[in-house]
Protein backbone atom coordinates (compact mmCIF):
# COMPACT_ATOMS: atom_id res chain seq x y z
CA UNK A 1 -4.27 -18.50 6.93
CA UNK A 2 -6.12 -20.47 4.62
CA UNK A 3 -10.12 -19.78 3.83
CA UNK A 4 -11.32 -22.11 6.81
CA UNK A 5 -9.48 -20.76 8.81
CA UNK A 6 -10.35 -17.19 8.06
CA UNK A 7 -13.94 -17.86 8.35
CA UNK A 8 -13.86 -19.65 12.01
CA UNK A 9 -11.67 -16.28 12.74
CA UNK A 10 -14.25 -13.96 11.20
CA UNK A 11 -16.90 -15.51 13.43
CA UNK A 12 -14.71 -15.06 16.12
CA UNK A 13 -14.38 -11.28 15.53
CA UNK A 14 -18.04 -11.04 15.48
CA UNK A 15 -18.58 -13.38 18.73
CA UNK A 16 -16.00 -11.32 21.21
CA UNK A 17 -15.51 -8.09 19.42
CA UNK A 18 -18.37 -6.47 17.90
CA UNK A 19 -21.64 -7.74 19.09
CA UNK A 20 -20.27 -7.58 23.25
CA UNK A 21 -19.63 -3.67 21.69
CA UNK A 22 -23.06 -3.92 20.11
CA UNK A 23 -24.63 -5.41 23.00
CA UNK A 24 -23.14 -2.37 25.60
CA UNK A 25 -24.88 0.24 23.63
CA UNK A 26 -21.95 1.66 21.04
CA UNK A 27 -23.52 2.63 18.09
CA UNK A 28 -21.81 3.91 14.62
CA UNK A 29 -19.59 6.62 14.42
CA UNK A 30 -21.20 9.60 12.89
CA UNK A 31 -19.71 9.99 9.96
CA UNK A 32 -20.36 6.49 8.69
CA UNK A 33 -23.90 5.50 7.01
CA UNK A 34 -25.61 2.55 8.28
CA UNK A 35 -23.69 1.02 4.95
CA UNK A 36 -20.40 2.23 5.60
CA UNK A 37 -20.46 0.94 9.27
CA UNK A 38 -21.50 -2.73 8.08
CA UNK A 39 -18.48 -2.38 5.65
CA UNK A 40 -16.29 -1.28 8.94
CA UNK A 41 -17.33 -4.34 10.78
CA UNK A 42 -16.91 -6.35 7.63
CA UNK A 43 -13.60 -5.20 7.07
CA UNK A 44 -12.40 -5.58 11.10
CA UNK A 45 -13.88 -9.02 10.85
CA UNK A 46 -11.39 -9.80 7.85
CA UNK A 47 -8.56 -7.77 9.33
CA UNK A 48 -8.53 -9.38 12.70
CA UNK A 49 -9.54 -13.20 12.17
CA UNK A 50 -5.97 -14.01 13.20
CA UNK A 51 -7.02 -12.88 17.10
CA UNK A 52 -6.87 -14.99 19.40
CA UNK A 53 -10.60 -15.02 21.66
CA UNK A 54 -8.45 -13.66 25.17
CA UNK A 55 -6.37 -10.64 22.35
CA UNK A 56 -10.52 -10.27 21.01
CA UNK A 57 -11.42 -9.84 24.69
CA UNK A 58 -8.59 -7.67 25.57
CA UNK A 59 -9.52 -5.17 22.39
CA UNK A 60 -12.98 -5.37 23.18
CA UNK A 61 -12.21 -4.32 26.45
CA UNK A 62 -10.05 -1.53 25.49
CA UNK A 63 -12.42 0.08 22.70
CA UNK A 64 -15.68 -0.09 25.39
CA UNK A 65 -13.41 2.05 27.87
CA UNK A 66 -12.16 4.55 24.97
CA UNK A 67 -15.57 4.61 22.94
CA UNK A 68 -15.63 7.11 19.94
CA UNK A 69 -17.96 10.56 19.40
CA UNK A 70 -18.57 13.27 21.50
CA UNK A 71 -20.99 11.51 24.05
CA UNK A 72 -18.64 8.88 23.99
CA UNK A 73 -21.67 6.41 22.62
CA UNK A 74 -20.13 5.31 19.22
CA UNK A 75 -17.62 2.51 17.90
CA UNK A 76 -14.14 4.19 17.26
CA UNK A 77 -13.22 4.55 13.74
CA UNK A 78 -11.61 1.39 12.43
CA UNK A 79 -8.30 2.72 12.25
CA UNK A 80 -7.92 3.35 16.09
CA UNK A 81 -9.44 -0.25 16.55
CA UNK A 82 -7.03 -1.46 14.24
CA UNK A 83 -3.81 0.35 15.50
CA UNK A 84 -5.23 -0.88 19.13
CA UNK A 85 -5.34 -4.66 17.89
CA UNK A 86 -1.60 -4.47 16.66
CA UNK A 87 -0.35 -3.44 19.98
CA UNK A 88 -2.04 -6.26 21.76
CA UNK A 89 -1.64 -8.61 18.93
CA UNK A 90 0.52 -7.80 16.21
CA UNK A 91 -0.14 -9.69 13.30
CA UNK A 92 1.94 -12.23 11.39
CA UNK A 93 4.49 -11.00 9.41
CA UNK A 94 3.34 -13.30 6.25
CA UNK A 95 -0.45 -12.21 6.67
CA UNK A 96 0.45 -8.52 5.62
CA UNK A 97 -0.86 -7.80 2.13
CA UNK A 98 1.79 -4.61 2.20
CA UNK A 99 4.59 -7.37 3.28
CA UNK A 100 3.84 -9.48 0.81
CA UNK A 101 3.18 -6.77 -2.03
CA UNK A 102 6.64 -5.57 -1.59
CA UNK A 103 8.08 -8.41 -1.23
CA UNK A 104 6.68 -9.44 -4.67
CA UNK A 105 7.78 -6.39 -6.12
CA UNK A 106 11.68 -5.75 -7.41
CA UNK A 107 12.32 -3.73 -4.12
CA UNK A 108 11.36 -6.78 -2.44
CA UNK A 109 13.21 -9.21 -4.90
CA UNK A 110 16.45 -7.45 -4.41
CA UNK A 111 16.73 -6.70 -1.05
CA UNK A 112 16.28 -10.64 -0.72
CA UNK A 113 19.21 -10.95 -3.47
CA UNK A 114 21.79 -8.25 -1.77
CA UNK A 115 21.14 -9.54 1.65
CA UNK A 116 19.59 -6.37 3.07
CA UNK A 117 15.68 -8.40 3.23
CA UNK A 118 15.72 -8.24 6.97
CA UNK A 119 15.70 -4.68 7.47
CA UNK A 120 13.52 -3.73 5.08
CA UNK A 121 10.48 -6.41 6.75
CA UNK A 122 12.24 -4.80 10.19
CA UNK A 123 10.78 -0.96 8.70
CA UNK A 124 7.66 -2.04 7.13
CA UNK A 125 6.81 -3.85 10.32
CA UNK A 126 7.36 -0.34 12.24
CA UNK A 127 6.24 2.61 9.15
CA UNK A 128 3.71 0.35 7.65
CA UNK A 129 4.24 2.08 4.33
CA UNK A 130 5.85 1.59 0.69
CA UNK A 131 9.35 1.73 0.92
CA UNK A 132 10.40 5.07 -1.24
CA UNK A 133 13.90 5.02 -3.07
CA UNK A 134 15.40 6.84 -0.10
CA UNK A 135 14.49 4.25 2.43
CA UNK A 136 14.88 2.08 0.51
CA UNK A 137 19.33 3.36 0.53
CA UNK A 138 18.96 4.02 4.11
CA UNK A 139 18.20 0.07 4.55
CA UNK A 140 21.00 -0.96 2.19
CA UNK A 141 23.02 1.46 4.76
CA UNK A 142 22.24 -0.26 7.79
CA UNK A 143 22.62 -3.68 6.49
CA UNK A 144 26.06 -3.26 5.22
CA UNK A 145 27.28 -3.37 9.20
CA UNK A 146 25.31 -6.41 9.73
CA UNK A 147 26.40 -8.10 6.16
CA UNK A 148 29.98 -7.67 7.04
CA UNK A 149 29.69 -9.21 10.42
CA UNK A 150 27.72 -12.34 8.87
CA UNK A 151 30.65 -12.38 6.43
CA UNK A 152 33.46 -12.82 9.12
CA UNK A 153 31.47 -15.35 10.62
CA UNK A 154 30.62 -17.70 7.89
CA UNK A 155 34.33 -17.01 7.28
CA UNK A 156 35.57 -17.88 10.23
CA UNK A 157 33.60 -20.51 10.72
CA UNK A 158 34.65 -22.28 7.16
CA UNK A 159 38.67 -21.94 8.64
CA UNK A 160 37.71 -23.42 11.55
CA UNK A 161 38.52 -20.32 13.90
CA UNK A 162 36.94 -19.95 16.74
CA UNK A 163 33.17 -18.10 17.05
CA UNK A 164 31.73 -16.33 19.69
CA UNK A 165 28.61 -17.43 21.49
CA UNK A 166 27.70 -14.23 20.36
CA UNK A 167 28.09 -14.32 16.99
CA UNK A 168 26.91 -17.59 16.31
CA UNK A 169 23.58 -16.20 17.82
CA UNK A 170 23.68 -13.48 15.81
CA UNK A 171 24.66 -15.82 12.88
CA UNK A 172 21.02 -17.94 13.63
CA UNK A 173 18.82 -14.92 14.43
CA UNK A 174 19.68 -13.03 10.92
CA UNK A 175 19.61 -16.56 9.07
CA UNK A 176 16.13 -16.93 10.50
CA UNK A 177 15.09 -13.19 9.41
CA UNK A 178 16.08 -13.87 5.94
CA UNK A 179 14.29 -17.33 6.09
CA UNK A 180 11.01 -15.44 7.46
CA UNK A 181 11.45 -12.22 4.58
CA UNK A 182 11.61 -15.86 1.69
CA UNK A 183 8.62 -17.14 2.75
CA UNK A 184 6.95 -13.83 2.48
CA UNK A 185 8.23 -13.77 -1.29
CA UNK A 186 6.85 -17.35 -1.22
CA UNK A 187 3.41 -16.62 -0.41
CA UNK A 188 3.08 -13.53 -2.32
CA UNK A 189 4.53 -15.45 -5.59
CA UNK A 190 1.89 -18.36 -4.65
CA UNK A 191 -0.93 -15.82 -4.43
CA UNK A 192 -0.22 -13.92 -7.52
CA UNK A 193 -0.66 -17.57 -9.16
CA UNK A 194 -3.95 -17.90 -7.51
C-alpha cells in the first residue's frame, strides 16, 4: 500500500468506523486519557486503511453491538477492535510488519532457502508471533512431507510420467505460497532500503 493510498484508507477509517461510533454516543475506554484514546484512533486508522467501506461498516457494526466498560458506553480497547477486523477482513499477507520483519530476518531467509517458507507465513498468519527456535523445527517438520511430495512431482514430471490432477494442483498451490512468502522478503528488503 503505498502513502496515497494509506491516506484515502485512513480517511476511510475515520468516515465509517470511528466518528458513526463517535456519533452513537461511545466514548473512551476508561483507562485511556483523552491522549491515549486519540493515539488509539490514530493507530486503528493506520492499522485498518486496507478496509474496504462495506468490512468498515460491518466492524462498525459489530463494535456498536459489543461496546466496551461496564455501562457498556465506551469504545472497546483496540485490541478487540483489531482481532474483530481480522476476522471480517484479514489483512494482506505482505502488509504485516511481523511478516515482513521475519521474513527479513535469517529465520525468514532460510526457510525461503530450505523450502519450508510456506509454513512458516501459514503459522505467523494463525500465532501472530516471532517464530522461537522450536517452532521454528516443528515447521521444518511439517514441510519435509510436503517437500518430498513436490520432489516426486517435479520428478516425475521431468521423465515424462504421468501426474495426477491432484498433484499438479498441489504442485501450483505450494509454487504460489512460496511466490507469495518472496515477495514478502521483497518488500521487507525494499523497505529496509527506504
Amino acid at each position: 500500500m503505498d502513502s496515497a493510498e494509506q491516506a484515502s484508507g485512513e480517511k476511510r477509517v475515520q468516515a465509517m468506523l470511528i466518528e458513526p461510533l463517535l456519533r452513537q454516543g461511545l466514548a473512551k475506554p476508561s483507562t485511556l486519557t483523552k491522549a491515549g484514546f486519540e493515539e488509539m484512533q490514530a493507530g486503528l486508522r493506520e492499522r485498518l486503511a486496507y478496509m474496504s467501506e462495506l468490512s468498515l461498516s460491518a466492524l462498525a457494526e459489530q463494535v456498536a453491538a459489543n461496546p466496551g466498560g461496564k455501562a457498556g458506553d465506551r469504545f472497546p480497547i483496540a485490541v478487540k477492535i483489531l482481532e474483530w477486523a481480522a476476522e471480517i477482513q484479514p489483512p494482506s499477507d505482505d502488509g504485516s510488519p511481523l511478516l515482513r520483519a521475519v521474513f527479513a530476518d535469517e529465520i525468514g531467509r532460510e526457510a525461503l532457502r530450505d523450502g519450508w517458507a510456506p509454513e512458516l507465513r501459514f503459522w505467523l498468519k494463525k500465532n501472530r508471533r516471532w517464530p522461537n527456535a522450536f517452532v521454528a523445527s516443528q515447521l521444518r517438520e511439517q514441510a519435509r512431507a510436503n517437500l518430498r511430495r513436490l520432489t516426486v512431482i517435479e520428478e516425475n514430471l521431468a521423465a515424462g510420467r504421468m501426474v495426477s490432477d491432484d498433484d499438479l494442483g498441489f504442485r501450483q498451490r505450494r509454487r504460489a505460497a512460496m511466490g507469495k512468502c518472496e515477495t514478502i522478503a521483497r518488500l521487507a528488503e525494499a523497505g529496509d532500503q527506504a
